[in-house]
Structures are given as C-alpha cells and as structure tokens.
C-alpha atoms as a PDB file:
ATOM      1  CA  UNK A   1    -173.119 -78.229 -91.235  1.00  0.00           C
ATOM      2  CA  UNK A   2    -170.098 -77.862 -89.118  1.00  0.00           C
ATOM      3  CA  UNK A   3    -168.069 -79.865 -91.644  1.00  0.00           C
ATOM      4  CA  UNK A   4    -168.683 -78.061 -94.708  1.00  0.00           C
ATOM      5  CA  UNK A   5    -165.492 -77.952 -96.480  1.00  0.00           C
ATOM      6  CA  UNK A   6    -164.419 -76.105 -99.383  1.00  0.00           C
ATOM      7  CA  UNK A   7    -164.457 -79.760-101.252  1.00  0.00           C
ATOM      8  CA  UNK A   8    -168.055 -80.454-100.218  1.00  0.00           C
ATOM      9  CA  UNK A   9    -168.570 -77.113-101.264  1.00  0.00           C
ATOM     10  CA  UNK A  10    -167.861 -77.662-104.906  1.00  0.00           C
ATOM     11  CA  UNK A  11    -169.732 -80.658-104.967  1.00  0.00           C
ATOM     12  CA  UNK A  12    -172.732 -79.376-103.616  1.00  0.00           C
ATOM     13  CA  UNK A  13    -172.503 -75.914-105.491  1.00  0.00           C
ATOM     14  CA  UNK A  14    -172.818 -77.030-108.959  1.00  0.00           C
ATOM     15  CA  UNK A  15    -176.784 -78.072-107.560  1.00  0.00           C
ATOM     16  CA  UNK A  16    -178.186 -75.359-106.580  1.00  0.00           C
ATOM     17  CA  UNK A  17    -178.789 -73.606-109.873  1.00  0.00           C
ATOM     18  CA  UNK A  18    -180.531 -76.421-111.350  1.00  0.00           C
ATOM     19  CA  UNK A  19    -182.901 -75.601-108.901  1.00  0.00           C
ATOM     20  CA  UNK A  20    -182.424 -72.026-109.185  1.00  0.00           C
ATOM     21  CA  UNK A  21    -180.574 -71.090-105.948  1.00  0.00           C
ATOM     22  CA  UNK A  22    -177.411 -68.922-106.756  1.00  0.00           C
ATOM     23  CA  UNK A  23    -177.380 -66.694-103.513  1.00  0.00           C
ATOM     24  CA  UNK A  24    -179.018 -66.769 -99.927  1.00  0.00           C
ATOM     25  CA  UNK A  25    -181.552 -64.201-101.210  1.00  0.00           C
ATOM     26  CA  UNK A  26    -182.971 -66.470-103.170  1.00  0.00           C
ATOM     27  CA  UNK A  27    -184.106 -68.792-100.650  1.00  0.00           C
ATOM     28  CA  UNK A  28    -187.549 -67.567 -98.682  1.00  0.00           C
ATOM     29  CA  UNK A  29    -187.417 -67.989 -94.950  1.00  0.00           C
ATOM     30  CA  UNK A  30    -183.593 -68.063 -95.063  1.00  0.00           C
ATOM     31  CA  UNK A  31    -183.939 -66.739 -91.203  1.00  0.00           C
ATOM     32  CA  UNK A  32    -185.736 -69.827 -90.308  1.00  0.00           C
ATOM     33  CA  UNK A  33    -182.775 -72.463 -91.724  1.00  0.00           C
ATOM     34  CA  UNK A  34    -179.703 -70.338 -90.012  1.00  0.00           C
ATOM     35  CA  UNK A  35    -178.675 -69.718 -86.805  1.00  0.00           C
ATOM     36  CA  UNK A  36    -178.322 -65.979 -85.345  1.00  0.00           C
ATOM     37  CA  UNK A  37    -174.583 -66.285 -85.840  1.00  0.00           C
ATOM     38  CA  UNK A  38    -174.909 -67.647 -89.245  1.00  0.00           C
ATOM     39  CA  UNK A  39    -176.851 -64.591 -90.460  1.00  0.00           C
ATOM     40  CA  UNK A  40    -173.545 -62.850 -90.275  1.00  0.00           C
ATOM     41  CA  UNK A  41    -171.301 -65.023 -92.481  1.00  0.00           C
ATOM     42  CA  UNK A  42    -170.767 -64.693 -95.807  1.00  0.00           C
ATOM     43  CA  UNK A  43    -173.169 -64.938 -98.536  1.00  0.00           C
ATOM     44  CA  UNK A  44    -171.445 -68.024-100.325  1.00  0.00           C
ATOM     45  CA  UNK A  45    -171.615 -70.296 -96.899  1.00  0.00           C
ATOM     46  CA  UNK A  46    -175.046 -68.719 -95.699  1.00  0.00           C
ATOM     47  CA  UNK A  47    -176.435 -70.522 -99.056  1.00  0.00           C
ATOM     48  CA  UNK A  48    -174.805 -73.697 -98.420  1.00  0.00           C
ATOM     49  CA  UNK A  49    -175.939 -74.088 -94.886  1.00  0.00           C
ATOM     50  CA  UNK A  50    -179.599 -72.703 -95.822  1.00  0.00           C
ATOM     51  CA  UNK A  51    -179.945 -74.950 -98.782  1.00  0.00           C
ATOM     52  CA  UNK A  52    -177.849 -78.391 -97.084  1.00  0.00           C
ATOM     53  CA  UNK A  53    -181.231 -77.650 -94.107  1.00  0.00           C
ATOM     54  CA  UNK A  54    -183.995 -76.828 -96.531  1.00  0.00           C
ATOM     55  CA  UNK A  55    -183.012 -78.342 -99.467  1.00  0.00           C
ATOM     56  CA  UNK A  56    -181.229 -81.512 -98.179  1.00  0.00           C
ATOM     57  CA  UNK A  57    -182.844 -83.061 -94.993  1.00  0.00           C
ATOM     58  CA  UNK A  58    -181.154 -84.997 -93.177  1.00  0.00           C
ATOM     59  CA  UNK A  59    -183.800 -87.879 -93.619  1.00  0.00           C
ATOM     60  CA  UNK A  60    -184.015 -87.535 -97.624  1.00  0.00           C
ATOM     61  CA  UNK A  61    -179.738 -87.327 -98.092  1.00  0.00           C
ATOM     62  CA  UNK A  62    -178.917 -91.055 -99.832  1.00  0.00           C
ATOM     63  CA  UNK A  63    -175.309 -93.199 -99.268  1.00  0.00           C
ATOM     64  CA  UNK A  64    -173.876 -91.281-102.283  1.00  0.00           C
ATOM     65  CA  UNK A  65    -175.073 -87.658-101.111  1.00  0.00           C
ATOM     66  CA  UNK A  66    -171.717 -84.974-100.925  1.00  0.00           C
ATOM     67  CA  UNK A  67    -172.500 -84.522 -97.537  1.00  0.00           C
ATOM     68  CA  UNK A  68    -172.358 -88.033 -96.290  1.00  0.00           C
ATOM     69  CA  UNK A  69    -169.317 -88.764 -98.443  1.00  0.00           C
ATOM     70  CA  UNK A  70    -167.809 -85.427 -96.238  1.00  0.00           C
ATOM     71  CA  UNK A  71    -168.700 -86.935 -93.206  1.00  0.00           C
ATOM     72  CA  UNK A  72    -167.219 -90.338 -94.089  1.00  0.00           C
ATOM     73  CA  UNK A  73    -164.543 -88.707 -94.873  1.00  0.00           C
ATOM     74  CA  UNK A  74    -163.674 -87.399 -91.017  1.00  0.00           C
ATOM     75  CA  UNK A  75    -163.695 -90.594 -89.003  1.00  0.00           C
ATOM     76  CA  UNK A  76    -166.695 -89.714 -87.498  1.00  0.00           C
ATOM     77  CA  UNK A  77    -169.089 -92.265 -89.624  1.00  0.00           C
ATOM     78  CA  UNK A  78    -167.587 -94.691 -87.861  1.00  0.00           C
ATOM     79  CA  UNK A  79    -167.794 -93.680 -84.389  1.00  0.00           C
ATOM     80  CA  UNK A  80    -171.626 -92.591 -85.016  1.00  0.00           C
ATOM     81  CA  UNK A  81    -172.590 -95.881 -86.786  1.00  0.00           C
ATOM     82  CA  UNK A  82    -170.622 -98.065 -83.502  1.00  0.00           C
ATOM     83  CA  UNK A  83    -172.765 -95.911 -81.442  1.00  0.00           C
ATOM     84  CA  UNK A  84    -176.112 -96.420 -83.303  1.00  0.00           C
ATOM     85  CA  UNK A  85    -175.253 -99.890 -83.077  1.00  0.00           C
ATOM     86  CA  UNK A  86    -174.689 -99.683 -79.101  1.00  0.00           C
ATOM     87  CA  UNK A  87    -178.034 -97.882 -78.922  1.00  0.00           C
ATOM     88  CA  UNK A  88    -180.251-100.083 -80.386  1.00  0.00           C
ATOM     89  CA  UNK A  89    -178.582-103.080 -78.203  1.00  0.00           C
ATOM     90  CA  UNK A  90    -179.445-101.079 -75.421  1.00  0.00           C
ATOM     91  CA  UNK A  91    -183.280-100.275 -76.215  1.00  0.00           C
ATOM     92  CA  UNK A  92    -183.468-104.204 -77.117  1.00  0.00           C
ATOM     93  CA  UNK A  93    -182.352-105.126 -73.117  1.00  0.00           C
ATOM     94  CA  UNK A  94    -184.186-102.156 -72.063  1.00  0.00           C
ATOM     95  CA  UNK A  95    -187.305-103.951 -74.092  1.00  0.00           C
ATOM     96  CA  UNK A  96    -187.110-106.843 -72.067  1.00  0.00           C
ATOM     97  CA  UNK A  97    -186.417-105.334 -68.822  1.00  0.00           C
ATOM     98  CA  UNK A  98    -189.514-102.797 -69.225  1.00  0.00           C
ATOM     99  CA  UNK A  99    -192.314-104.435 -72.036  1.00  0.00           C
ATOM    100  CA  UNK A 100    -194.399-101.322 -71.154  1.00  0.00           C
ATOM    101  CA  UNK A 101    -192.001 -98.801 -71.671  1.00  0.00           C
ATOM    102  CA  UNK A 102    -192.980 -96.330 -74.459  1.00  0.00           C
ATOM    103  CA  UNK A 103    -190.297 -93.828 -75.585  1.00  0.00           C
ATOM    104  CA  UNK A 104    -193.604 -91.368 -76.248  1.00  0.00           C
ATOM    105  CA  UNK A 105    -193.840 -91.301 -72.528  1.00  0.00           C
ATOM    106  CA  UNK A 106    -190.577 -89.108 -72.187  1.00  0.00           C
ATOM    107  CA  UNK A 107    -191.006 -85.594 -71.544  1.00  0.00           C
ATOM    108  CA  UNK A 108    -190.065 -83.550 -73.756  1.00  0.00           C
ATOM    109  CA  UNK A 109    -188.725 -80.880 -71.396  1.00  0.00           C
ATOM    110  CA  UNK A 110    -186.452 -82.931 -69.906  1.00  0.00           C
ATOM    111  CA  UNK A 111    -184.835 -84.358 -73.319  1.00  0.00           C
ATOM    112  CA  UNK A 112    -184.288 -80.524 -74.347  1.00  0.00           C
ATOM    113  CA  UNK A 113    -183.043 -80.102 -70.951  1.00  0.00           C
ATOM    114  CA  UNK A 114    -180.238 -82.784 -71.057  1.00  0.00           C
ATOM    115  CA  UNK A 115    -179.376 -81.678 -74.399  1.00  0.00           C
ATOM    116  CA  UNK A 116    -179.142 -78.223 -73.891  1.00  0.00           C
ATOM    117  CA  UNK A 117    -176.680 -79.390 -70.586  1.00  0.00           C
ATOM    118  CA  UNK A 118    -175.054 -81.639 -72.544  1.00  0.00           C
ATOM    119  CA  UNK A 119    -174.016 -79.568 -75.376  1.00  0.00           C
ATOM    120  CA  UNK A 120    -173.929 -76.595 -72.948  1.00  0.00           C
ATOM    121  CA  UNK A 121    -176.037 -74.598 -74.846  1.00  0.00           C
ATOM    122  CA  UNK A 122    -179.136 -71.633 -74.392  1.00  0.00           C
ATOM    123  CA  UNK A 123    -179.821 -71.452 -77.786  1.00  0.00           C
ATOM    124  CA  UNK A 124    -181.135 -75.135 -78.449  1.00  0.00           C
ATOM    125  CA  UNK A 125    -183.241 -74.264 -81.764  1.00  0.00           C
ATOM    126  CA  UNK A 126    -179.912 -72.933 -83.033  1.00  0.00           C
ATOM    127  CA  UNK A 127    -178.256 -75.999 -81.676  1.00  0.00           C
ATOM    128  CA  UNK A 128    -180.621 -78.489 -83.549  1.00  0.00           C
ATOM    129  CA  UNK A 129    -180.767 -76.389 -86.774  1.00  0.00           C
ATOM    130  CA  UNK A 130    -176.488 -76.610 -86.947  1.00  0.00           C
ATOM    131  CA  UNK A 131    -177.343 -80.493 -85.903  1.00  0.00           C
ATOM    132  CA  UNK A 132    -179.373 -80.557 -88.828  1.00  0.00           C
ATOM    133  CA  UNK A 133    -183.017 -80.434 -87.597  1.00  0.00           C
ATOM    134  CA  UNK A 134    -185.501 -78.272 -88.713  1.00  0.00           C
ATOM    135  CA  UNK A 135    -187.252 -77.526 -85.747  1.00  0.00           C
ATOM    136  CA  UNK A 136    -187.428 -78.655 -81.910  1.00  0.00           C
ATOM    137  CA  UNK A 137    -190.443 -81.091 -82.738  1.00  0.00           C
ATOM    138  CA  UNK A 138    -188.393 -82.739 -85.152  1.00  0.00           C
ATOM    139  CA  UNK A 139    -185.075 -83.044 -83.101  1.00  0.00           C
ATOM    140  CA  UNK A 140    -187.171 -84.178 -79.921  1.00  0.00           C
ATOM    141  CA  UNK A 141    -188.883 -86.997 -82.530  1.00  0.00           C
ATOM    142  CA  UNK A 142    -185.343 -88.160 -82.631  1.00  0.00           C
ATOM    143  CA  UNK A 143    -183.567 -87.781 -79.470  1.00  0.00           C
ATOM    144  CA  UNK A 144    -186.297 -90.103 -77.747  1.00  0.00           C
ATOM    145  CA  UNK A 145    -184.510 -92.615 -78.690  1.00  0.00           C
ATOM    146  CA  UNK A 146    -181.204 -91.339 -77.902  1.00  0.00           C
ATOM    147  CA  UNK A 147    -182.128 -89.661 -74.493  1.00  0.00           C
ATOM    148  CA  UNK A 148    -181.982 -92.929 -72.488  1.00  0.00           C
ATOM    149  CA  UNK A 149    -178.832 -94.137 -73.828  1.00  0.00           C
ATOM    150  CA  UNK A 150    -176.975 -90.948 -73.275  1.00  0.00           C
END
C-alpha cells in the first residue's frame, strides 16, 4: 500500500475493531502479509498494511472501498484504467493474429523474470505483496495477461 495516507488511514481504521483487529499482534501470520522492511515500521502502519493484504484483497475491494477512493484520488486511476483499456485492445489483435495462443502457455519464470527486471527488484514476493498480491501464484495468475503487453 504505497499510498496509504494518513486520510485513508482514518477511514480504514475505524474497521478494524469491528472485526477485532486493534494492533499487528492481533493478526496471525502477520510475517506472511509484510515485507522484511515492513516488519520494522511502526505498529499503527504494520496493521494497516497487514490488514489492507489479508483483510482487503485486492479482488474483493468494491468502487466505494477507502482504498480505491485513495487511489482515485492520485491521478493514477486514470492512467491504470487508459492502460487496461490499451491492454485488452492489444490481446484482441493479438487474438486474431495467433487463434492458438493460450496465455497458460507462458512460463512462469520468465514473467517473474521481466518483472523482477522491470521493477529492478531481488525480492519479488516482497514486490508483489507491496503490489498487493498475496503470493507469487497469485501475481503470476495476473501478470499473464500483462506480460505480453509490457
């Protein structure tokens, strides 16, 4: 959650004691939902990023969902929806260039490859957690799809 602001903060806050998270203690497996440099921040933003990854996946968040509204909030929602757009017009023409063409035939050691190049990163499964991912397997299931176009 790189853009986890003291705003989105106290609008996600409020949420976790309704569900009985008031401190990074609290949540089992914290190690497993922060990076290696995350482990040494403090306990109010340890929570936050634990519970935004275990709590709030980036497949269940909704429209209205604090973090979304953050991210609208930066400019960047546009440039990643203009690119999700440009993506799927290029697997459509890549469709009809190649019928046979199965994203499941990419390897996956190449996609972590020319992410961890691209983002110039050793540390991909701290990479994909800050990206939002759980695990490898999951940010591979989604970077098929993204591996040609970049």
């Amino acid at each position: 959650m790189r853009f986890l602001t003291e705003e989105t903060w106290a609008r996600v806050a409020p949420l976790l004691p309704a569900m009985g998270i008031t401190r990074v203690a609290e949540l089992p497996g914290l190690d497993r939902w922060c990076t290696a440099a995350e482990r040494k921040l403090p306990d109010r933003v340890r929570t936050a990023k634990a519970a935004a990854r275990a709590l709030f996946p980036h497949h269940a968040l909704l429209w209205h969902d604090p973090f979304l509204d953050e991210l609208k909030t930066t400019g960047a929602h546009l440039m990643v929806r203009e690119r999700l757009v440009s993506c799927l017009r290029f697997h459509r023409t890549l469709r009809r260039q190649h019928p046979t063409l199965q994203l499941a035939q990419l390897r996956t050691e190449n996609i972590l490859a020319h992410f961890a190049q691209r983002w110039d990163r050793d540390d991909l499964e701290d990479a994909v957690l800050e990206r939002g991912f759980a695990t490898l397997e999951d940010f591979v299931a989604s970077a098929r799809s993204f591996y040609l176009y970049d």
